[in-house]
N, C-alpha and C. Protein backbone atom coordinates (compact mmCIF):
# COMPACT_ATOMS: atom_id res chain seq x y z
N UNK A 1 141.60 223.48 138.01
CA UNK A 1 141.60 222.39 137.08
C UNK A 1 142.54 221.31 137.52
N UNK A 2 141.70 219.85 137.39
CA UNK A 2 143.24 219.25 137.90
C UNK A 2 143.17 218.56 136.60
N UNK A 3 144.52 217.92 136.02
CA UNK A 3 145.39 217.44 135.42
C UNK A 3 145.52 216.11 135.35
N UNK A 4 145.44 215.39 134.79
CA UNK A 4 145.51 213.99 134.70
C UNK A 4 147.35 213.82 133.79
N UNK A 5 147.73 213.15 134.33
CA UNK A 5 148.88 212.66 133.50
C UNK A 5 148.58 211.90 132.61
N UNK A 6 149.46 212.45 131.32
CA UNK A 6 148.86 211.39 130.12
C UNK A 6 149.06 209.75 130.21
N UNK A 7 149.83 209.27 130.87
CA UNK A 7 149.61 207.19 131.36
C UNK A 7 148.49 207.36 132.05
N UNK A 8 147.67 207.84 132.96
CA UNK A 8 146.81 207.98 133.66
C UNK A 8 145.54 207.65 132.76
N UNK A 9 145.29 208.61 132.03
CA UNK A 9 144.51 209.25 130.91
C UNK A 9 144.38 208.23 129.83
N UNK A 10 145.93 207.48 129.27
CA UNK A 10 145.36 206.35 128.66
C UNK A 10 145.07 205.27 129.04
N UNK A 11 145.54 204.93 130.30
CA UNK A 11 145.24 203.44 131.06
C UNK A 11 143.53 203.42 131.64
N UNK A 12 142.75 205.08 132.21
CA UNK A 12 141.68 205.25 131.83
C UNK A 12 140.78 204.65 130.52
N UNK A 13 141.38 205.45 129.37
CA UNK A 13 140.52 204.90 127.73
C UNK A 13 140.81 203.73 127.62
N UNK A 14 142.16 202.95 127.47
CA UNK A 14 142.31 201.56 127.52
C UNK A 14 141.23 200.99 128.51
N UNK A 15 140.90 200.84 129.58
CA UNK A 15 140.20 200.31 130.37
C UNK A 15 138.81 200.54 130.10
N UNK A 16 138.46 201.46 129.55
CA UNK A 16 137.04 201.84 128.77
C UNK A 16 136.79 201.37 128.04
N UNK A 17 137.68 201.35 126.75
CA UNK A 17 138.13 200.26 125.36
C UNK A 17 137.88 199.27 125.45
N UNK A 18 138.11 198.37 126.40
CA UNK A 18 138.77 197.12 126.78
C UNK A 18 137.22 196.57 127.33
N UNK A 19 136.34 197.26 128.38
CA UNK A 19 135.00 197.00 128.77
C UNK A 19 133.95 197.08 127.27
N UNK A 20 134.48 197.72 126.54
CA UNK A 20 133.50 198.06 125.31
C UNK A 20 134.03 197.05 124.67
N UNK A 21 134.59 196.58 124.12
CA UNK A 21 135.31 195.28 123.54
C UNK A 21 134.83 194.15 123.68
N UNK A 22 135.11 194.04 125.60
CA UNK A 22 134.56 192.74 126.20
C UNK A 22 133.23 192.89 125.86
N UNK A 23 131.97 193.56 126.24
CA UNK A 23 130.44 193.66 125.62
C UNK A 23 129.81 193.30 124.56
N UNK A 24 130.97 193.96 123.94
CA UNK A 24 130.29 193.65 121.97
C UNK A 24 131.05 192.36 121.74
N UNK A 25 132.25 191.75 122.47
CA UNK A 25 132.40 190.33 122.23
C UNK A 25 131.12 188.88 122.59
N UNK A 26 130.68 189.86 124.11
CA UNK A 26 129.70 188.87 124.39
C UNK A 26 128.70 188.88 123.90
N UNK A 27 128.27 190.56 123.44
CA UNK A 27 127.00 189.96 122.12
C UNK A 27 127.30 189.41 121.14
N UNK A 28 127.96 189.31 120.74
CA UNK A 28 128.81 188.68 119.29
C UNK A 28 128.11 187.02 119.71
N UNK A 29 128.42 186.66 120.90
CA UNK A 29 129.07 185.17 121.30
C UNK A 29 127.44 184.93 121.45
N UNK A 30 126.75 185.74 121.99
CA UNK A 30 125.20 185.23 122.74
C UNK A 30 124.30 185.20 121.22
N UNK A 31 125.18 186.11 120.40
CA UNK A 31 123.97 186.28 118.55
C UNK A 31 124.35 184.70 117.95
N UNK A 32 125.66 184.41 118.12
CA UNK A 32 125.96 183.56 117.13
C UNK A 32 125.67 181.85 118.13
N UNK A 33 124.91 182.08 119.43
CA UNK A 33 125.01 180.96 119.82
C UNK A 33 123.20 180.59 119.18
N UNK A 34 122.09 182.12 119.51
CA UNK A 34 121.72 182.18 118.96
C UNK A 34 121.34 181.64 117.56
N UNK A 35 122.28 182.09 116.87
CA UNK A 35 122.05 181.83 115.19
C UNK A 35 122.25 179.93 115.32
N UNK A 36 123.19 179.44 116.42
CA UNK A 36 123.03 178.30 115.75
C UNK A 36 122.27 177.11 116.55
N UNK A 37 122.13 177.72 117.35
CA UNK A 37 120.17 177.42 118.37
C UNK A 37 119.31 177.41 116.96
N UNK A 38 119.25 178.31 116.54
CA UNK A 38 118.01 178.61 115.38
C UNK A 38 118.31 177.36 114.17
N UNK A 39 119.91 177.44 113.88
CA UNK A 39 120.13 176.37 112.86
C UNK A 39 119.57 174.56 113.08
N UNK A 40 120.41 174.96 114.76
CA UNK A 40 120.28 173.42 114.91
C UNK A 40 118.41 173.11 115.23
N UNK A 41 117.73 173.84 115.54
CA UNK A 41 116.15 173.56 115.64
C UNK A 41 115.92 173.34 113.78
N UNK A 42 116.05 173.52 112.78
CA UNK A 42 115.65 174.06 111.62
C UNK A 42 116.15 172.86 110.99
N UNK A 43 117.34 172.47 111.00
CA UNK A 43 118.10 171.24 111.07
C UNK A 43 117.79 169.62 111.46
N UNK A 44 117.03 169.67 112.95
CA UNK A 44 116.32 168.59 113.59
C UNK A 44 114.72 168.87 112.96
N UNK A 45 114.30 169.92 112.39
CA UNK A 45 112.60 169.55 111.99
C UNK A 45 113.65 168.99 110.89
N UNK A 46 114.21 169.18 109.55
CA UNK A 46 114.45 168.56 108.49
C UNK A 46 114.46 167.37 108.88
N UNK A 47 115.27 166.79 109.61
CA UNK A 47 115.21 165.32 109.65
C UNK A 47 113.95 164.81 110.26
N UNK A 48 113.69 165.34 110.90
CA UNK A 48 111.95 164.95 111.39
C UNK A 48 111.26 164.39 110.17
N UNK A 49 110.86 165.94 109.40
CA UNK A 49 110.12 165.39 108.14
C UNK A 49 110.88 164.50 107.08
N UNK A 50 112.33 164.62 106.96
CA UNK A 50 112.63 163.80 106.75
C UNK A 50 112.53 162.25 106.41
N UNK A 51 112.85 162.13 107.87
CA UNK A 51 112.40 160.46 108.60
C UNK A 51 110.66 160.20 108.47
N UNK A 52 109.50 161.18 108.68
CA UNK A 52 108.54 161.07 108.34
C UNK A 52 108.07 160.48 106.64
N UNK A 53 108.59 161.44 106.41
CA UNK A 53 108.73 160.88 104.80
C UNK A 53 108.97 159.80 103.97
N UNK A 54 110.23 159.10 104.92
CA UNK A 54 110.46 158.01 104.87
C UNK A 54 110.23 156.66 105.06
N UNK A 55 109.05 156.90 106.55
CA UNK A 55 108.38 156.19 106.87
C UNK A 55 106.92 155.76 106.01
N UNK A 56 106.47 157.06 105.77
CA UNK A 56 105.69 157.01 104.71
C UNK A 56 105.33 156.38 103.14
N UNK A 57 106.79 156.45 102.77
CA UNK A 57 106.78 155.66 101.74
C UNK A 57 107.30 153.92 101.64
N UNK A 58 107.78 154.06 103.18
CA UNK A 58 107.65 152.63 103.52
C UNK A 58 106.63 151.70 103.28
N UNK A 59 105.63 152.68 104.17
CA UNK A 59 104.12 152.02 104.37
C UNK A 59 103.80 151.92 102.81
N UNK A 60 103.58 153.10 102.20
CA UNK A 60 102.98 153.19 100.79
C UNK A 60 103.50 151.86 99.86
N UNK A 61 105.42 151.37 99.86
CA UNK A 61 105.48 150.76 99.28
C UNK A 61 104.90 149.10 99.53
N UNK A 62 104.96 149.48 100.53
CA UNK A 62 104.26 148.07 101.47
C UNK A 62 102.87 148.18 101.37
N UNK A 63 102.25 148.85 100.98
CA UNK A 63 100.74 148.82 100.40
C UNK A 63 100.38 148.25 99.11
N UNK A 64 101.76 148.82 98.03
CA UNK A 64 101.82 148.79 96.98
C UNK A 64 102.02 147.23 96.52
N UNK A 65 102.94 146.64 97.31
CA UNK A 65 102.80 145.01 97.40
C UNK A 65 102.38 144.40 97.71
N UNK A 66 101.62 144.61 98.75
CA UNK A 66 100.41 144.25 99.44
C UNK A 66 99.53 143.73 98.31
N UNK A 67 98.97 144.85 97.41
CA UNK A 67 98.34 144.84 96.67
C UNK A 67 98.02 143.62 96.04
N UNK A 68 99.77 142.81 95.59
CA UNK A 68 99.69 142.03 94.71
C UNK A 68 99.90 140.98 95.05
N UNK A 69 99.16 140.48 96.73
CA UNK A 69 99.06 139.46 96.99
C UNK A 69 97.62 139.06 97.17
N UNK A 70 97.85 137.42 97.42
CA UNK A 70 96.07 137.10 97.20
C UNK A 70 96.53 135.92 97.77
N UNK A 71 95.23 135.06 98.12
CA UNK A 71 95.10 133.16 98.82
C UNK A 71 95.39 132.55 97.68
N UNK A 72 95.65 131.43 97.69
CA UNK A 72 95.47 130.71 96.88
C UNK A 72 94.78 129.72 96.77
N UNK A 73 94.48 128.46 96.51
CA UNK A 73 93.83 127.69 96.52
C UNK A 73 93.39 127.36 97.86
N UNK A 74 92.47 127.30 98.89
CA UNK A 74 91.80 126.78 99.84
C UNK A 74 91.56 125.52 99.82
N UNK A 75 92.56 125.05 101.13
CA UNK A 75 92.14 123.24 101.10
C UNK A 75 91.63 122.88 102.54
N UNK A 76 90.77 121.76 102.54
CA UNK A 76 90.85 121.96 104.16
C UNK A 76 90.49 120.26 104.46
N UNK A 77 90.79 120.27 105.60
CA UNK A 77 90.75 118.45 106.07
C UNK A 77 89.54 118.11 105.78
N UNK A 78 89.97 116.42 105.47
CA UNK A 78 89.03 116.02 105.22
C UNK A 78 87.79 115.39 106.12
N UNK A 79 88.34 115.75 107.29
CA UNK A 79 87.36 115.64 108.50
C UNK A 79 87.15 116.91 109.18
N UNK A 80 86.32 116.41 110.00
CA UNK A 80 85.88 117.99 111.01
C UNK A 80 87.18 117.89 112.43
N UNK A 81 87.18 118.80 112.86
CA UNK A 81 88.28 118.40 114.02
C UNK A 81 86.78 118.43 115.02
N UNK A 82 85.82 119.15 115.37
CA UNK A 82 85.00 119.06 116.29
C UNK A 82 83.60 118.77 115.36
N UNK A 83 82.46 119.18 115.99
CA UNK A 83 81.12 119.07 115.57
C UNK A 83 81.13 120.44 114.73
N UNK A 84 80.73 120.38 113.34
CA UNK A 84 80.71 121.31 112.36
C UNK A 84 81.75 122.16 112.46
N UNK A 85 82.74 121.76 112.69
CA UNK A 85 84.10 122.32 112.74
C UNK A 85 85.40 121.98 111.89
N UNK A 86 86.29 122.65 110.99
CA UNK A 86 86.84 122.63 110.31
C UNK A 86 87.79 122.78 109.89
N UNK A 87 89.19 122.69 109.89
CA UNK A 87 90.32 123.43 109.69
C UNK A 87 90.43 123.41 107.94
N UNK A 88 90.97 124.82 107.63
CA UNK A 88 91.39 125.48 106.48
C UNK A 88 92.58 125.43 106.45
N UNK A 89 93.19 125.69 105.06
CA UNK A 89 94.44 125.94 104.93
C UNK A 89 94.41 126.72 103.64
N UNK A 90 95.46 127.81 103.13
CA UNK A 90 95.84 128.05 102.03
C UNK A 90 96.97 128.73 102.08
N UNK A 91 97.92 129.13 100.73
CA UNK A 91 98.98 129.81 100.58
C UNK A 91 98.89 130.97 100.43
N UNK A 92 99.86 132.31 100.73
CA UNK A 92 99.18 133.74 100.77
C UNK A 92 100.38 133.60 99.38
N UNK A 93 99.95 134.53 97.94
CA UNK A 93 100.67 134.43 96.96
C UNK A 93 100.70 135.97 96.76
N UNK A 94 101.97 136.26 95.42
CA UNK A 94 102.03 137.26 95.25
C UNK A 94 102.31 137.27 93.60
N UNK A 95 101.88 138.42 93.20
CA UNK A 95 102.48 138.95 92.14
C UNK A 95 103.35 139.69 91.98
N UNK A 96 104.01 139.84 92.70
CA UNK A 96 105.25 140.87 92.63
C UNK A 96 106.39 140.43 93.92
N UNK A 97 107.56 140.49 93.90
CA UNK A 97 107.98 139.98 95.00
C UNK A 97 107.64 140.74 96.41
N UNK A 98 107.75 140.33 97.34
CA UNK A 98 106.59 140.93 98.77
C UNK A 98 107.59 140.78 99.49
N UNK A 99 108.81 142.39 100.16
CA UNK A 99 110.03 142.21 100.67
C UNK A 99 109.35 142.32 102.36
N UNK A 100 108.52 142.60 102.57
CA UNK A 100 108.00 142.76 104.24
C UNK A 100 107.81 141.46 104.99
N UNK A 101 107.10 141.91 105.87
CA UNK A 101 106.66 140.44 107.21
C UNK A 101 105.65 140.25 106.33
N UNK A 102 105.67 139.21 105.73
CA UNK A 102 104.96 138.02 105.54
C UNK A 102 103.72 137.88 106.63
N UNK A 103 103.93 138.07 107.81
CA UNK A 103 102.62 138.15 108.99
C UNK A 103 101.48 138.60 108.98
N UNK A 104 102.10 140.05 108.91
CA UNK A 104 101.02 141.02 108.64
C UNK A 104 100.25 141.13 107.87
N UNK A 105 100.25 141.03 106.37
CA UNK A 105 99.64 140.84 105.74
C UNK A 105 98.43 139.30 105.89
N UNK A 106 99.24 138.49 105.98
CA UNK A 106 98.14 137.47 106.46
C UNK A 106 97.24 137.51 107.57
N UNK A 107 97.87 138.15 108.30
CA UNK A 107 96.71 138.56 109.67
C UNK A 107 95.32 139.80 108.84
N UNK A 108 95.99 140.14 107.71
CA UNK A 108 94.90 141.47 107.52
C UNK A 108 94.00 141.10 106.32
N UNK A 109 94.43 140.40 105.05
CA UNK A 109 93.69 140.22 104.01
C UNK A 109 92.79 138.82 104.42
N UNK A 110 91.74 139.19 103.83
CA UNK A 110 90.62 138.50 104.65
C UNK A 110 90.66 136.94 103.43
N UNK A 111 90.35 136.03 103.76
CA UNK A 111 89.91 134.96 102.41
C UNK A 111 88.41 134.45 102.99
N UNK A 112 87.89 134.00 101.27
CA UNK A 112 86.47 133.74 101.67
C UNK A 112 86.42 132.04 101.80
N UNK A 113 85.52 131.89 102.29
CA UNK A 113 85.10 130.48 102.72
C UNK A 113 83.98 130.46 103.12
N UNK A 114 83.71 129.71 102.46
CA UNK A 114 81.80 129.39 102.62
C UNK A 114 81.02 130.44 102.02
N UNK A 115 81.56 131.46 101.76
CA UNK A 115 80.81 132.65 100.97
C UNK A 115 80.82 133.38 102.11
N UNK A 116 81.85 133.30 103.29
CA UNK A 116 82.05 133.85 104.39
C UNK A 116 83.12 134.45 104.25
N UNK A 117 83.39 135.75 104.17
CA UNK A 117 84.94 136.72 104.46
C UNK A 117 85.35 136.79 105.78
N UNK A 118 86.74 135.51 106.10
CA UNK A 118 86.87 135.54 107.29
C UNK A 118 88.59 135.89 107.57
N UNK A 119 89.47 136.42 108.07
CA UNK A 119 90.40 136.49 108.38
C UNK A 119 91.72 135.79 108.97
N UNK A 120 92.31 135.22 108.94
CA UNK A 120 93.12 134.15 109.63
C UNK A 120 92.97 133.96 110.72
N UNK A 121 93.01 132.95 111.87
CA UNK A 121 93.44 133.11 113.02
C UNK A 121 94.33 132.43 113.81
N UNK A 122 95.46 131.76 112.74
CA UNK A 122 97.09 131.39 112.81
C UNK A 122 97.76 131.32 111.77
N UNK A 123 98.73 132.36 111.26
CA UNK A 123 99.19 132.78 110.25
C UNK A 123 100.71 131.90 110.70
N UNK A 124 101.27 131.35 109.46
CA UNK A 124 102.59 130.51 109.65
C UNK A 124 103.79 130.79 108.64
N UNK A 125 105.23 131.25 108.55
CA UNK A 125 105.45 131.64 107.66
C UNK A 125 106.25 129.79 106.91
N UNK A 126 106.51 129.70 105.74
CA UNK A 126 107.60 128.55 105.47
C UNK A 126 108.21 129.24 104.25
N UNK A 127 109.09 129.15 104.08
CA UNK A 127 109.87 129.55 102.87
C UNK A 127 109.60 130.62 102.42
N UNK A 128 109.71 131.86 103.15
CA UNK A 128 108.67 133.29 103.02
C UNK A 128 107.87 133.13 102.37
N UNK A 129 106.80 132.37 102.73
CA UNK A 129 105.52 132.21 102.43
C UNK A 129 104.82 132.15 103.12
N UNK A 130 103.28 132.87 103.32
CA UNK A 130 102.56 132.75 104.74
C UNK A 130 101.04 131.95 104.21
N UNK A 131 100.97 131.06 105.49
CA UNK A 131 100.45 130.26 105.48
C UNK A 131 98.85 130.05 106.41
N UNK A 132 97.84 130.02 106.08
CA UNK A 132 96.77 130.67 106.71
C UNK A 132 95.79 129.14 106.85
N UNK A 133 95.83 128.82 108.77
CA UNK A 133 95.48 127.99 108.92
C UNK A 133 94.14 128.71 109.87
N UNK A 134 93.24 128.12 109.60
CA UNK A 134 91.66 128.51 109.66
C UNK A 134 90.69 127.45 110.56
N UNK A 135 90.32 127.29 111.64
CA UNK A 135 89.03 126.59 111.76
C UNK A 135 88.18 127.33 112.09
N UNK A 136 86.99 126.45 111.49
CA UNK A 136 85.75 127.31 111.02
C UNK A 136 84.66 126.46 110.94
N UNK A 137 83.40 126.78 111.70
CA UNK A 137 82.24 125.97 111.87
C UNK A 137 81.68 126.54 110.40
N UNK A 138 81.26 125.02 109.96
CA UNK A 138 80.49 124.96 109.04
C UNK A 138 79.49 124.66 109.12
């Protein structure tokens, strides 16, 4: 039988201890980097849908005002600029105050003329007001 001296014997278990320690520290370290891998993915979709959401009701509210705009009176020169040709004009109005680009909307809501539904094709803003200048063979 041989004999180990007892410093021997514990600087052995210490050193055993000490490897078992270090292991379950590094799973410790690899779970919890883990756990917050998992947080921070879970974290970035929230703001995703978030910001989606947000965008969304952008648009919606900007639909919603949209709504409550319209032309107004249609005027147009009193000459032709070419042969059966015409320039238009009118004011884009609202019923509700209209906090967006003024542009867009005039580029999209159509006004009639001539019993023709035609669309702008130089929208102008003045005093956030958009302004829808039109020529158009008549």
């Amino acid at each position: 039988m041989i004999f180990m001296s007892w410093s021997a014997w514990a600087k052995q278990n210490l050193a055993i201890e000490r490897q078992q320690w270090e292991r379950e520290l590094m799973e410790r370290r690899l779970d919890e980097q883990s756990r917050i891998k998992v947080w921070e993915d879970l974290l970035k979709a929230r703001k995703e849908r978030e910001r989606l959401r947000e965008e969304q009701w952008h648009r919606e509210e900007e639909e919603r005002q949209r709504l409550g705009l319209y032309w107004g009176n249609l005027e147009a020169d009193a000459h032709c600029t070419a042969y059966n040709t015409r320039h238009y004009w009118a004011r884009l109005l609202n019923t509700v105050p209209y906090q967006y680009n003024w542009l867009k909307p005039c580029q999209d809501i159509p006004i009639d003329i001539h019993g023709r539904s035609v669309k702008a094709t130089t929208c102008e803003v003045k005093d956030d007001v958009s302004f829808l200048v039109q020529s158009l063979r008549t």
